[in-house]
Protein backbone atom coordinates (compact mmCIF):
# COMPACT_ATOMS: atom_id res chain seq x y z
CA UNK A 1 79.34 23.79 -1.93
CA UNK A 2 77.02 21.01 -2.75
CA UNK A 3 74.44 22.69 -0.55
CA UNK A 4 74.60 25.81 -2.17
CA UNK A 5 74.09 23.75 -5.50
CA UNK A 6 71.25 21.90 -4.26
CA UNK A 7 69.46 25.34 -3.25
CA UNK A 8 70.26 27.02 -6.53
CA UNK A 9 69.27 24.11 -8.05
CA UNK A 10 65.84 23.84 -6.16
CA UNK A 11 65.50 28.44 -6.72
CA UNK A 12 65.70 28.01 -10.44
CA UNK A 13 63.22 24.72 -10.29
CA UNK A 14 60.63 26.64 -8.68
CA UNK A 15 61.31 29.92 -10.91
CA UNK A 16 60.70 27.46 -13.87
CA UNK A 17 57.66 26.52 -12.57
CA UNK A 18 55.73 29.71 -12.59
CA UNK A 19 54.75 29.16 -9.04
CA UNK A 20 57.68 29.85 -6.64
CA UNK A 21 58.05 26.44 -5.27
CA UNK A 22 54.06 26.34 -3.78
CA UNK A 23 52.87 23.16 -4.10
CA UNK A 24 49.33 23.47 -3.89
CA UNK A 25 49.19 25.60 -6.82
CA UNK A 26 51.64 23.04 -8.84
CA UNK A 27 48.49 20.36 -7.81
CA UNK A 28 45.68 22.70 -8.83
CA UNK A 29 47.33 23.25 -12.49
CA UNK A 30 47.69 19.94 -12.94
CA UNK A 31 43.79 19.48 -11.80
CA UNK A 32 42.82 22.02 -14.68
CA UNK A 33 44.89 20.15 -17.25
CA UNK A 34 43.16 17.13 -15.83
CA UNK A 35 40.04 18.86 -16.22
CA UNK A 36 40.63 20.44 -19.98
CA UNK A 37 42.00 17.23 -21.03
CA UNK A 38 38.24 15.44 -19.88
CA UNK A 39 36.38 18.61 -21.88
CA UNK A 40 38.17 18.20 -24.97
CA UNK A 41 37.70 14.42 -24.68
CA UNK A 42 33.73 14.92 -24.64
CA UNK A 43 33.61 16.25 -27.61
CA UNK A 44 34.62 12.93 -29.57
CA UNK A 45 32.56 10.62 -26.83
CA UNK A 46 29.67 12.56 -27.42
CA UNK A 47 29.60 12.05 -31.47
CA UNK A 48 30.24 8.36 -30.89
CA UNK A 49 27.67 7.89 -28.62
CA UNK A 50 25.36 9.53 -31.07
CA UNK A 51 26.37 8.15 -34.25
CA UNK A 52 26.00 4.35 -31.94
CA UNK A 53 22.88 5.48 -31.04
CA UNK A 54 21.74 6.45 -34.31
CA UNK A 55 23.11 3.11 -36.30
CA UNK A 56 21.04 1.23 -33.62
CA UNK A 57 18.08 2.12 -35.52
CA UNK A 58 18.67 2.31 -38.96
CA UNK A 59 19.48 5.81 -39.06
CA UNK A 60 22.50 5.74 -40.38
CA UNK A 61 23.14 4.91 -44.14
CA UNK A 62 24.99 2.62 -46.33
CA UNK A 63 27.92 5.37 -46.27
CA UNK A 64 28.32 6.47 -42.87
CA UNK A 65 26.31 9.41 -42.81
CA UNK A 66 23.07 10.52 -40.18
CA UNK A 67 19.65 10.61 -42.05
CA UNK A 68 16.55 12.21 -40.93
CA UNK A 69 14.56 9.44 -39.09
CA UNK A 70 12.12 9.27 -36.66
CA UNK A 71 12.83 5.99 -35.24
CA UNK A 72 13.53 5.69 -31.44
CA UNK A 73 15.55 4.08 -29.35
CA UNK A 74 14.75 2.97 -25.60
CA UNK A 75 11.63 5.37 -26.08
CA UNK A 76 13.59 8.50 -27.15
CA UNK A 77 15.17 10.00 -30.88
CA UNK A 78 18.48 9.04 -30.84
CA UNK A 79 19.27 12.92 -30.90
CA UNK A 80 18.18 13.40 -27.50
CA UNK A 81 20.59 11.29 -26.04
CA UNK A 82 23.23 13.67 -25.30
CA UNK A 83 20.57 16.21 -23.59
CA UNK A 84 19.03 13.56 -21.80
CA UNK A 85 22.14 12.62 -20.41
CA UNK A 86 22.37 15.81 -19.07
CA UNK A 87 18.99 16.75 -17.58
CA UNK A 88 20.14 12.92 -15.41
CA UNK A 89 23.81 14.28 -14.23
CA UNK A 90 22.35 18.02 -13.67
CA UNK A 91 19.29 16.81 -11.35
CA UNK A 92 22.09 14.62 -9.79
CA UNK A 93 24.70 17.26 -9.33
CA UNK A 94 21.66 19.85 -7.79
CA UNK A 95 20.82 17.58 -4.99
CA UNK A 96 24.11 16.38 -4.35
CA UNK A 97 26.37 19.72 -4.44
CA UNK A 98 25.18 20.38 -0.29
CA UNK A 99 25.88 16.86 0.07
CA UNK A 100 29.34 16.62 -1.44
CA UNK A 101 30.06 20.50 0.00
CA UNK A 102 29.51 19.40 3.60
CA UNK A 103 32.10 16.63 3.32
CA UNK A 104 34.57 19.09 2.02
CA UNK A 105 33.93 21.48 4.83
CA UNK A 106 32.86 19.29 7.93
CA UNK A 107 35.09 16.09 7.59
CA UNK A 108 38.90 15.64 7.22
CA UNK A 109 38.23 13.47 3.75
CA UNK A 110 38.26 16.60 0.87
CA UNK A 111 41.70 14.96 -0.60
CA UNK A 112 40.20 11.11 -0.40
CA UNK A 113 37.17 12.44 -2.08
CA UNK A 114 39.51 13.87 -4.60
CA UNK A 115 41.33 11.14 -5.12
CA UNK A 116 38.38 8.74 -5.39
CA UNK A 117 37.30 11.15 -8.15
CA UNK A 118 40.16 11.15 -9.99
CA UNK A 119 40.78 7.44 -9.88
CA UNK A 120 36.98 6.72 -11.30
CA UNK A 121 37.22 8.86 -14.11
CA UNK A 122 40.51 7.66 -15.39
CA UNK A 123 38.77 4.32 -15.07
CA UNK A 124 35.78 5.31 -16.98
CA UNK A 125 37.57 6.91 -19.40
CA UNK A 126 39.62 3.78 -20.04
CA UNK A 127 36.85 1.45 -20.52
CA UNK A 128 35.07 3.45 -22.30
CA UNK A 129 37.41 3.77 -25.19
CA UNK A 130 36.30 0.15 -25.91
CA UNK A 131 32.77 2.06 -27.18
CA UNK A 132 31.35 -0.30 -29.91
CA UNK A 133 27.93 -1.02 -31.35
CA UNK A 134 27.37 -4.04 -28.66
CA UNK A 135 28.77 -1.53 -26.06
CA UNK A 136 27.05 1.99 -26.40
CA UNK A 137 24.27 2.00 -24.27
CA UNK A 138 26.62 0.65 -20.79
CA UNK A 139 28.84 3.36 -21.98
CA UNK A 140 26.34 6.33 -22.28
CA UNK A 141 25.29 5.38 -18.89
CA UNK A 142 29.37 5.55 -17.27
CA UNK A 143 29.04 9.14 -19.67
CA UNK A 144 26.41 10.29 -17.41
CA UNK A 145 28.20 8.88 -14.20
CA UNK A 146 31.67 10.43 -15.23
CA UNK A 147 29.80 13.83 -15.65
CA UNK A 148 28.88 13.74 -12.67
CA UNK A 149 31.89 12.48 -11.10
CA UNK A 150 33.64 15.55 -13.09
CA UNK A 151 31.44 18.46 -10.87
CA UNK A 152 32.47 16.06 -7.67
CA UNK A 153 36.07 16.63 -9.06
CA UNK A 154 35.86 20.00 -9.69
CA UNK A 155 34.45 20.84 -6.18
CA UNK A 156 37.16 19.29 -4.52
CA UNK A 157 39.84 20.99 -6.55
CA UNK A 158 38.17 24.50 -6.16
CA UNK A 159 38.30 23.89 -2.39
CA UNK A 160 41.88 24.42 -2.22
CA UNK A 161 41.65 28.06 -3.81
CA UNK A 162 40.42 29.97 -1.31
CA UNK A 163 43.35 28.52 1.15
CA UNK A 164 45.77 29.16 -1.34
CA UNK A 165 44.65 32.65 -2.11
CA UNK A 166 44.86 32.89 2.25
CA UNK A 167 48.48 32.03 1.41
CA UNK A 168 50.24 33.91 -1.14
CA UNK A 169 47.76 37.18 -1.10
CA UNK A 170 46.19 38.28 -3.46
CA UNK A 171 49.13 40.02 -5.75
CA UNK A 172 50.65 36.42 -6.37
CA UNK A 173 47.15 35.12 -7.19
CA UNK A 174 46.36 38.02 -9.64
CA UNK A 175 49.57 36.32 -10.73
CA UNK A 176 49.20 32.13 -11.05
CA UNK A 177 45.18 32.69 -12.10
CA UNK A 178 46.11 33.44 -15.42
CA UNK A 179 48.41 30.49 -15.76
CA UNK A 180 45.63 27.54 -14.09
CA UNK A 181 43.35 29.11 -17.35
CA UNK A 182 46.45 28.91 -19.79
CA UNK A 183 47.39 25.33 -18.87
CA UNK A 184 43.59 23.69 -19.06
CA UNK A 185 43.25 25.67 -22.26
CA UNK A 186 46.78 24.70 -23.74
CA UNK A 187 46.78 20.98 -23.06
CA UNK A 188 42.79 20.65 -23.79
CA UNK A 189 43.83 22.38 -27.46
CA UNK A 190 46.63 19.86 -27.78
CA UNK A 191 44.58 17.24 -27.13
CA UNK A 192 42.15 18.04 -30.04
CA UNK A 193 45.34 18.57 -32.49
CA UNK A 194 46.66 15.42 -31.30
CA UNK A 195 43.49 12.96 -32.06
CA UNK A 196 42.44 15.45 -34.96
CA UNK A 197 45.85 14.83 -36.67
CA UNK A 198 45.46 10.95 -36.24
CA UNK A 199 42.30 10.88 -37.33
CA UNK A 200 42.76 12.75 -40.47
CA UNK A 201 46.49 10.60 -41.15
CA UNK A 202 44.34 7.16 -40.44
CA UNK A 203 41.31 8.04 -42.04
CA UNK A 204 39.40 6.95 -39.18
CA UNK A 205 35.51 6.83 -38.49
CA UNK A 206 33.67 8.66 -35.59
CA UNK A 207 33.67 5.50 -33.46
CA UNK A 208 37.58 5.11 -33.98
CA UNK A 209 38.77 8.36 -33.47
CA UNK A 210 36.78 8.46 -29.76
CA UNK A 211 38.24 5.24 -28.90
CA UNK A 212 41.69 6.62 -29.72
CA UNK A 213 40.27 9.77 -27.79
CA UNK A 214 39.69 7.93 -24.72
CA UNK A 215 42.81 5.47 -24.46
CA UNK A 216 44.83 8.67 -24.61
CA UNK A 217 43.06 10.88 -22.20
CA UNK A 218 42.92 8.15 -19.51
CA UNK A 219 46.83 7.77 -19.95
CA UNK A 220 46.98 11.75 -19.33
CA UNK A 221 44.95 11.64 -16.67
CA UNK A 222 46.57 9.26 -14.74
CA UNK A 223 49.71 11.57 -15.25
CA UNK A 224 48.78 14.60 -14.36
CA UNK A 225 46.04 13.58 -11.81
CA UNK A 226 48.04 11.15 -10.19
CA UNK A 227 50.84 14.30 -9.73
CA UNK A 228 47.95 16.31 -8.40
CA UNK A 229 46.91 13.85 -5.78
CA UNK A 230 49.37 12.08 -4.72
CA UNK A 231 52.37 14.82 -5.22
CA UNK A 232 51.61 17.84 -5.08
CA UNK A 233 47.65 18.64 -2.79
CA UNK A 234 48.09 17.90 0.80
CA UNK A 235 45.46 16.37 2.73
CA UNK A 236 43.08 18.75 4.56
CA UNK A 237 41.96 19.24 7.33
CA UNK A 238 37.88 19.83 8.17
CA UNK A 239 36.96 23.59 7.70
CA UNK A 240 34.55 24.03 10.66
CA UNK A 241 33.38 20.66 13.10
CA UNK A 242 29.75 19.05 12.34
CA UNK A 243 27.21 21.08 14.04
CA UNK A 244 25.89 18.87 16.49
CA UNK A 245 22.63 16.92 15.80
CA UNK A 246 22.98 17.30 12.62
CA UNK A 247 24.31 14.29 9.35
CA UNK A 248 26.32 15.69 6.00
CA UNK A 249 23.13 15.73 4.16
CA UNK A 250 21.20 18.29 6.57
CA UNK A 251 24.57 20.09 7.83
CA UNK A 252 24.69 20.61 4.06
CA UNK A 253 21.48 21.90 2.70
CA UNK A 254 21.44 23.57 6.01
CA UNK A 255 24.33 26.15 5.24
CA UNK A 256 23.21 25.90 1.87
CA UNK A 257 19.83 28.06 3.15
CA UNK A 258 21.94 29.78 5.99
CA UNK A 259 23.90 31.56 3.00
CA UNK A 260 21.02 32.13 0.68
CA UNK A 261 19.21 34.12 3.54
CA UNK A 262 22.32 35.96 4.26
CA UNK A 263 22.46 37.04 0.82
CA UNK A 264 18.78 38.11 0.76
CA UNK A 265 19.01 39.99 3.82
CA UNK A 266 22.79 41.40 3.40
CA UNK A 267 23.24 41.83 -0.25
CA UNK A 268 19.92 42.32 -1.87
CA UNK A 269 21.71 44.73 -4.46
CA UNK A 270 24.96 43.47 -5.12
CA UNK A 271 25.40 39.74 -4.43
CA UNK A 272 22.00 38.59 -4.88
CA UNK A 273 20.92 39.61 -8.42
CA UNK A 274 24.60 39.04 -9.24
CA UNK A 275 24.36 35.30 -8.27
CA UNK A 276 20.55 34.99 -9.91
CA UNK A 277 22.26 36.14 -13.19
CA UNK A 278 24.94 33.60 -12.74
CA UNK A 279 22.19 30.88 -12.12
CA UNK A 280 20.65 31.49 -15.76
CA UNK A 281 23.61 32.52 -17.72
CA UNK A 282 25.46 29.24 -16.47
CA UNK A 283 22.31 27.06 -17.60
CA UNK A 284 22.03 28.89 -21.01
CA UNK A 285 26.07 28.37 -21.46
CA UNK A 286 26.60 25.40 -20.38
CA UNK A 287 23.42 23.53 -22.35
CA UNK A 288 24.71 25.55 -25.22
CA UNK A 289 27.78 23.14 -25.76
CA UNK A 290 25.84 20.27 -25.39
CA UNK A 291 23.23 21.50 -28.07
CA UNK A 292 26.11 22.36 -29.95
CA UNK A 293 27.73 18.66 -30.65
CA UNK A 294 24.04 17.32 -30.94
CA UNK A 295 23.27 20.19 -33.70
CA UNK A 296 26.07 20.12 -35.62
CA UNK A 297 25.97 15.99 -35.69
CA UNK A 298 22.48 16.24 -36.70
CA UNK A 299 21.54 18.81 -38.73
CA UNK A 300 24.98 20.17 -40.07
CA UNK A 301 26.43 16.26 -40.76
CA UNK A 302 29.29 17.05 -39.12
CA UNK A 303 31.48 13.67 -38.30
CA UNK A 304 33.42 13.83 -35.32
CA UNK A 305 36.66 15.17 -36.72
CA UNK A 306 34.69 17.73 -38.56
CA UNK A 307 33.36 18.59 -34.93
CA UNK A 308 36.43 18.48 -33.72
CA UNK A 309 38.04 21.35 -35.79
CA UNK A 310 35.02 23.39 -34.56
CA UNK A 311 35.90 23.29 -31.21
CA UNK A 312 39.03 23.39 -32.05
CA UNK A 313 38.19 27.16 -33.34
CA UNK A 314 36.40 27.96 -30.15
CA UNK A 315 39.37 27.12 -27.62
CA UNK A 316 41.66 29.02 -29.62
CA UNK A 317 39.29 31.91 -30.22
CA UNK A 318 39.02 31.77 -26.02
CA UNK A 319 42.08 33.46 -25.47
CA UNK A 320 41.35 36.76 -27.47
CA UNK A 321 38.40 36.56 -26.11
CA UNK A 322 39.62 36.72 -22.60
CA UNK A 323 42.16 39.62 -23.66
CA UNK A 324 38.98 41.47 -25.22
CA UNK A 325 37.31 41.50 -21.87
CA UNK A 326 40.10 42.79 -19.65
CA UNK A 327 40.26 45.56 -22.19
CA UNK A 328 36.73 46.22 -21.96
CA UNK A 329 36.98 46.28 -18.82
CA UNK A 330 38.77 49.29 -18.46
CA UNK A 331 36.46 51.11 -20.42
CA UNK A 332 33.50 50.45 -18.37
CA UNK A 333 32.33 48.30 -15.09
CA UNK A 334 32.29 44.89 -14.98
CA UNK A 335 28.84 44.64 -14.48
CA UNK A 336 27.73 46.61 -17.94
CA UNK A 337 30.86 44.62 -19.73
CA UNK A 338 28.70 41.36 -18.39
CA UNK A 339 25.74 42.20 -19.66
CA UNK A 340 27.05 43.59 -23.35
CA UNK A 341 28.86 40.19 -22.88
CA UNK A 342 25.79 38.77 -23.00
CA UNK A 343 23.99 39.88 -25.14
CA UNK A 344 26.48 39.76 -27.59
CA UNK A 345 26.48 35.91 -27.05
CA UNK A 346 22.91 36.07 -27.35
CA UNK A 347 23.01 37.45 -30.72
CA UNK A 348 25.92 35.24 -31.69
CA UNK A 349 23.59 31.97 -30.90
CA UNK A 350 20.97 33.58 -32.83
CA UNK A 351 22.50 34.32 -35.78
CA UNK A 352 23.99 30.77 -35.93
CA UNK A 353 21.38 28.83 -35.16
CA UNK A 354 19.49 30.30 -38.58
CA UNK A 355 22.03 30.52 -40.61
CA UNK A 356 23.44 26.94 -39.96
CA UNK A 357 20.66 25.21 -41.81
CA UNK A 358 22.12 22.12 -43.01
CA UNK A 359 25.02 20.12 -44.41
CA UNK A 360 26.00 22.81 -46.83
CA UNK A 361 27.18 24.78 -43.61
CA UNK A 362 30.00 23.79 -42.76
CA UNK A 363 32.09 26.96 -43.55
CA UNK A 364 29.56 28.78 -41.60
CA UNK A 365 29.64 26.63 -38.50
CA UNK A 366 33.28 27.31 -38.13
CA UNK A 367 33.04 30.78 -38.65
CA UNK A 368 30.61 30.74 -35.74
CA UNK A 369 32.87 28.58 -33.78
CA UNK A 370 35.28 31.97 -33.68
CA UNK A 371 32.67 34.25 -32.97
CA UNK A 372 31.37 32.03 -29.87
CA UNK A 373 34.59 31.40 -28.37
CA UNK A 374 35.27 35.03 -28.69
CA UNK A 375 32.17 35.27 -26.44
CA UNK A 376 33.40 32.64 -24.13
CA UNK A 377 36.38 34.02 -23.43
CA UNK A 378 34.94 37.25 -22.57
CA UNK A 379 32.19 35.37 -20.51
CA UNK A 380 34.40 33.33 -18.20
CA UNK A 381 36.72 36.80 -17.86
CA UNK A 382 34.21 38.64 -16.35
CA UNK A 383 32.35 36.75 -14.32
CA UNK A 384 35.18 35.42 -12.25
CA UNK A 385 36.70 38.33 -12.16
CA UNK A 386 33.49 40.19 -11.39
CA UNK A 387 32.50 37.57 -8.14
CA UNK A 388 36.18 37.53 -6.83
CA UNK A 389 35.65 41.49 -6.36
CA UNK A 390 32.27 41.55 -4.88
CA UNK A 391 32.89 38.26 -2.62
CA UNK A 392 33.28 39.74 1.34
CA UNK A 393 36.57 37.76 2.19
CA UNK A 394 34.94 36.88 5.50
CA UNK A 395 32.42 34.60 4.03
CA UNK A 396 34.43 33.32 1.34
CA UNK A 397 34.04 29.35 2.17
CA UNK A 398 30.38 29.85 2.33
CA UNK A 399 30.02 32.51 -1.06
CA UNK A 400 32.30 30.22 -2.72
CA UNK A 401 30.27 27.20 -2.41
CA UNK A 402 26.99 29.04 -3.06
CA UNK A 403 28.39 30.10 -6.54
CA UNK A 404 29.32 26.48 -7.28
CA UNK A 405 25.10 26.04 -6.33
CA UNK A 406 23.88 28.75 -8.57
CA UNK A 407 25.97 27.51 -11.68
CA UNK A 408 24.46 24.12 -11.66
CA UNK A 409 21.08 24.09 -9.97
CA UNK A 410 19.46 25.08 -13.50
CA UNK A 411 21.93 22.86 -15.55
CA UNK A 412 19.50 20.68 -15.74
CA UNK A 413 16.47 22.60 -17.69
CA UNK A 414 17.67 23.80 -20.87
CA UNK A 415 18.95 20.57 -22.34
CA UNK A 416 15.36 19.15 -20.81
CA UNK A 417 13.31 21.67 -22.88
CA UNK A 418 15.83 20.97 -25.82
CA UNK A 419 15.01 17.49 -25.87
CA UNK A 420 10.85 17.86 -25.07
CA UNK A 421 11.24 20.48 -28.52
CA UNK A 422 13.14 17.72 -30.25
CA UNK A 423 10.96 14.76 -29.19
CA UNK A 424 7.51 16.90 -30.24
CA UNK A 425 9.47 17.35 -33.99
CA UNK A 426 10.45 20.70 -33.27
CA UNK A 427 13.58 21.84 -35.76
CA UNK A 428 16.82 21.98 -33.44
CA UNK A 429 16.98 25.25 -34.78
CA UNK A 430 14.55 26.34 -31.80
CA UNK A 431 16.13 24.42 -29.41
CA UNK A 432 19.23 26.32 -30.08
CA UNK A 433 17.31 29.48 -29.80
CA UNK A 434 15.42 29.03 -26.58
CA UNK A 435 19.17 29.10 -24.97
CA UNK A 436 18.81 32.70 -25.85
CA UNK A 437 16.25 33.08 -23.13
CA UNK A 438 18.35 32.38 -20.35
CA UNK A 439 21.21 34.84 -21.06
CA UNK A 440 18.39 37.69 -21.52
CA UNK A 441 17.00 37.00 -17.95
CA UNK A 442 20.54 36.84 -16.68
CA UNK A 443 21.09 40.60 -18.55
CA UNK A 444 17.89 41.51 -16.64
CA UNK A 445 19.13 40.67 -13.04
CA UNK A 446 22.45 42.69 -14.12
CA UNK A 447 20.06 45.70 -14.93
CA UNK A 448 18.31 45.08 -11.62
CA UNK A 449 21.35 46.57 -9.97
CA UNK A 450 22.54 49.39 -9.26
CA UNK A 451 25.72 51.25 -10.27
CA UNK A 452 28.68 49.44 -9.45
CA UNK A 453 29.95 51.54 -7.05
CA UNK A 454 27.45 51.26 -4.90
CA UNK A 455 27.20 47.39 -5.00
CA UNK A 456 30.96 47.59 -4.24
CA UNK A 457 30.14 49.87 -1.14
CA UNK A 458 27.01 47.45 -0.14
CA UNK A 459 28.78 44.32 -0.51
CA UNK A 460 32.36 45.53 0.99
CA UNK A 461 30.07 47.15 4.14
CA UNK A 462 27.56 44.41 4.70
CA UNK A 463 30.45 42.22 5.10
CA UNK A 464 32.16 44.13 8.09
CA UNK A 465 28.36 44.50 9.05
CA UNK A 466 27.41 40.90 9.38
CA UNK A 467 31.29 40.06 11.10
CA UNK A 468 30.01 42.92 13.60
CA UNK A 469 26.65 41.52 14.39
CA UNK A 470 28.38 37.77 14.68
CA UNK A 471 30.36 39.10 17.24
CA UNK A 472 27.52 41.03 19.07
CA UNK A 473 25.65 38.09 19.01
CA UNK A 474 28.75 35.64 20.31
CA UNK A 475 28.93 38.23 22.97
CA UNK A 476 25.38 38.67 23.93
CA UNK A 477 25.36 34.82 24.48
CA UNK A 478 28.25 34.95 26.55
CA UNK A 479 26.60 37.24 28.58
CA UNK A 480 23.81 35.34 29.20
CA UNK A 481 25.42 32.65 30.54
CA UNK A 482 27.18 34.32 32.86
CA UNK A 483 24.19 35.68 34.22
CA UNK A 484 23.05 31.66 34.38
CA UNK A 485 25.89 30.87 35.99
């Protein structure tokens, strides 16, 4: 009887959960909480660390406020800081990614490196929330190290997908995807409310609120990371063995290239203008948020709860955005709904970046703020949902880490050319703009291909194609050393 109990019991546990009892997928929610919750945290970070930056020298005045100033600090505006910050963690993350890849795949440490992750960040996060005017500049320097520590995070925790795809089929995946998305996006919007409703009841300044920001996140964190490391993921096992001769660092960059000439041989029309348009529109989107908290800090005179409430707007806006796309989906392929995606996004930056001029808009920004997290949500639809159908399952460890590659090799260049614009007294305006660029030569690669059918047909094909000649050639030197022998 008690057994019976304890089954039930353990049933309606694992029906709560959403995931029928699997662990791994329990540990990967809790990774995209984890990984919402540092997002949303950013935001608050980031307008300290500008407003410090600013008050430094003297641009700042007696109430609070950012002036127009063209003093520097450590030989750079103290509205580059944020951009600068990321050109460092992007050119970091670039060279790294093979390096950090091959461990993942070649050694049996994937969950230490995980765990190592998780544990510096929470630290980070913790000290940082003692961010002061003595403090800033040590502080904008663990920013750029826990950015960088986040993409070593996030590789880690996207290794365990394609196992755990391998494992419930793809029905249950179609399934718990939708709920990893719902979870970051849920507790990263709660966190906003949470420090915007304390920072509105306290009356707090910008430096205030991100030090509330940060105790709390690093309390999160070490809740739901610390269930997602040392709960829930197993340790893993290494993917493939070292090839021989070779360290991490070349085995890396090695199947790095092995992949990329695969995909210029294999899939010239489906996979490899697909994954040149995710190179681009990933630098254009990703710099865009960055500019974002920088422009509305600077030329709007937006404080950081003011900020706050913006992106507030966007992750809320995300979700209808993501409901658009599947619907517009169905009307058309996924590669056309990508690239009116696009340029809708395009426009949307466009428009925004002239019509938010200066302090007097506000209104406007937040307006925006709905129309680009419309875009988002549409954005991040399509695109996974796009590479998940054109990725041959037989070279899904190696496609999977390429498309990691592509969305951070350029991550580095648009907030670099924001920041030589802004240094040669350039209006932010144009800084904004020139993000533009990037999505349009991303549309262009989409129109480089053909119709989706037949990059379907070439990318389903090529992959029984390339498993054929593997096996031909694992044959042909079998045979050859028999005839040695």
């Amino acid at each position: 009887m008690s057994e019976g109990a304890d089954k039930m019991s353990e049933e309606k546990q694992s029906s709560c959960s959403g995931f029928e009892g699997n662990v791994v997928a329990k540990g990967y929610t809790m990774n995209t909480i984890g990984r919402g919750l540092v997002i949303a945290t950013n935001v608050f970070m980031s307008t300290s660390l500008l407003y410090l930056a600013s008050e430094e020298v003297g641009c700042i005045d007696g109430e609070g406020n950012s002036i127009d100033c063209d003093n520097k600090v450590y030989g750079f505006r103290p509205s580059s800081l944020l951009t600068n910050i990321a050109v460092i963690t992007g050119l970091l993350a670039a060279f790294l990614n093979p390096i950090v890849g091959a461990i993942i795949d070649f050694t049996d440490h994937r969950h230490a490196l995980g765990c190592a992750a998780s544990v510096a960040m929470i630290l980070i996060q913790a000290i940082q929330s003692y961010t002061v005017s003595s403090t800033w500049f040590p502080m904008a320097i663990l920013q750029a190290a826990v950015v960088f520590i986040f993409e070593v995070f996030l590789m880690t925790a996207y290794a365990y997908l394609p196992e755990l795809a391998q494992e419930v089929g793809e029905e249950k995946m179609k399934n718990f995807s939708p709920k990893f998305i719902m979870s970051q996006f849920f507790f990263q919007s709660m966190h906003l409310v949470i420090v915007l409703a304390i920072s509105i009841a306290l009356n707090t300044s910008t430096v205030v609120t991100a030090q509330i920001s940060q105790g709390l996140v690093s309390v999160f964190l070490s809740v739901f990371l610390g269930l997602a490391w040392f709960k829930y993921l197993p340790k893993a096992k290494a993917k493939r063995p070292l090839p021989e001769g070779k360290s991490l660092y070349t085995a890396g960059f090695s199947q790095l290239f092995h992949t990329i000439r695969l995909i210029n041989q294999e899939y010239k029309n489906s996979l490899r203008p697909y994954l040149l348009a995710v190179t681009f529109a990933e630098a254009g989107v990703n710099a865009f948020i960055v500019c974002a908290v920088t422009y509305m800090n600077e030329v709007i005179k937006m404080n950081s709860t003011e900020t706050g409430v913006a992106f507030l707007i966007v992750l809320v806006s995300i979700i209808p955005g993501a409901k658009f796309s599947e619907f517009v989906t169905t009307k058309m392929s996924m590669k056309n709904s990508w690239r009116i995606n696009l340029f809708y996004y395009s426009i949307a930056t466009g428009i925004g970046a002239w019509l938010m001029k200066d302090e007097s808009s506000k209104i406007i920004t937040y307006i925006m703020s709905m129309f680009w997290g419309l875009g988002l949500g549409w954005y991040y639809s399509v695109q996974t949902a796009s590479f998940s159908v054109l990725m041959p399952q037989e070279q899904a460890t190696e496609l999977s880490g390429l498309f990691s590659f592509c969305g951070i090799v350029l991550s580095w260049l648009p907030p670099l050319v924001f920041t030589i614009m802004n240094e040669s007294g350039i209006h932010m305006r144009y800084g904004v703009l020139h993000l533009v660029a990037y999505l349009l030569i991303a549309i262009l690669f989409l129109s480089a291909m053909p119709d989706w059918d037949e990059v379907l047909t070439e990318s389903h094909l090529k992959s029984i194609d390339t498993t054929a000649e593997n096996k031909r050639e694992e044959s042909s030197s079998h045979q050859e050393e028999i005839g040695k022998c």
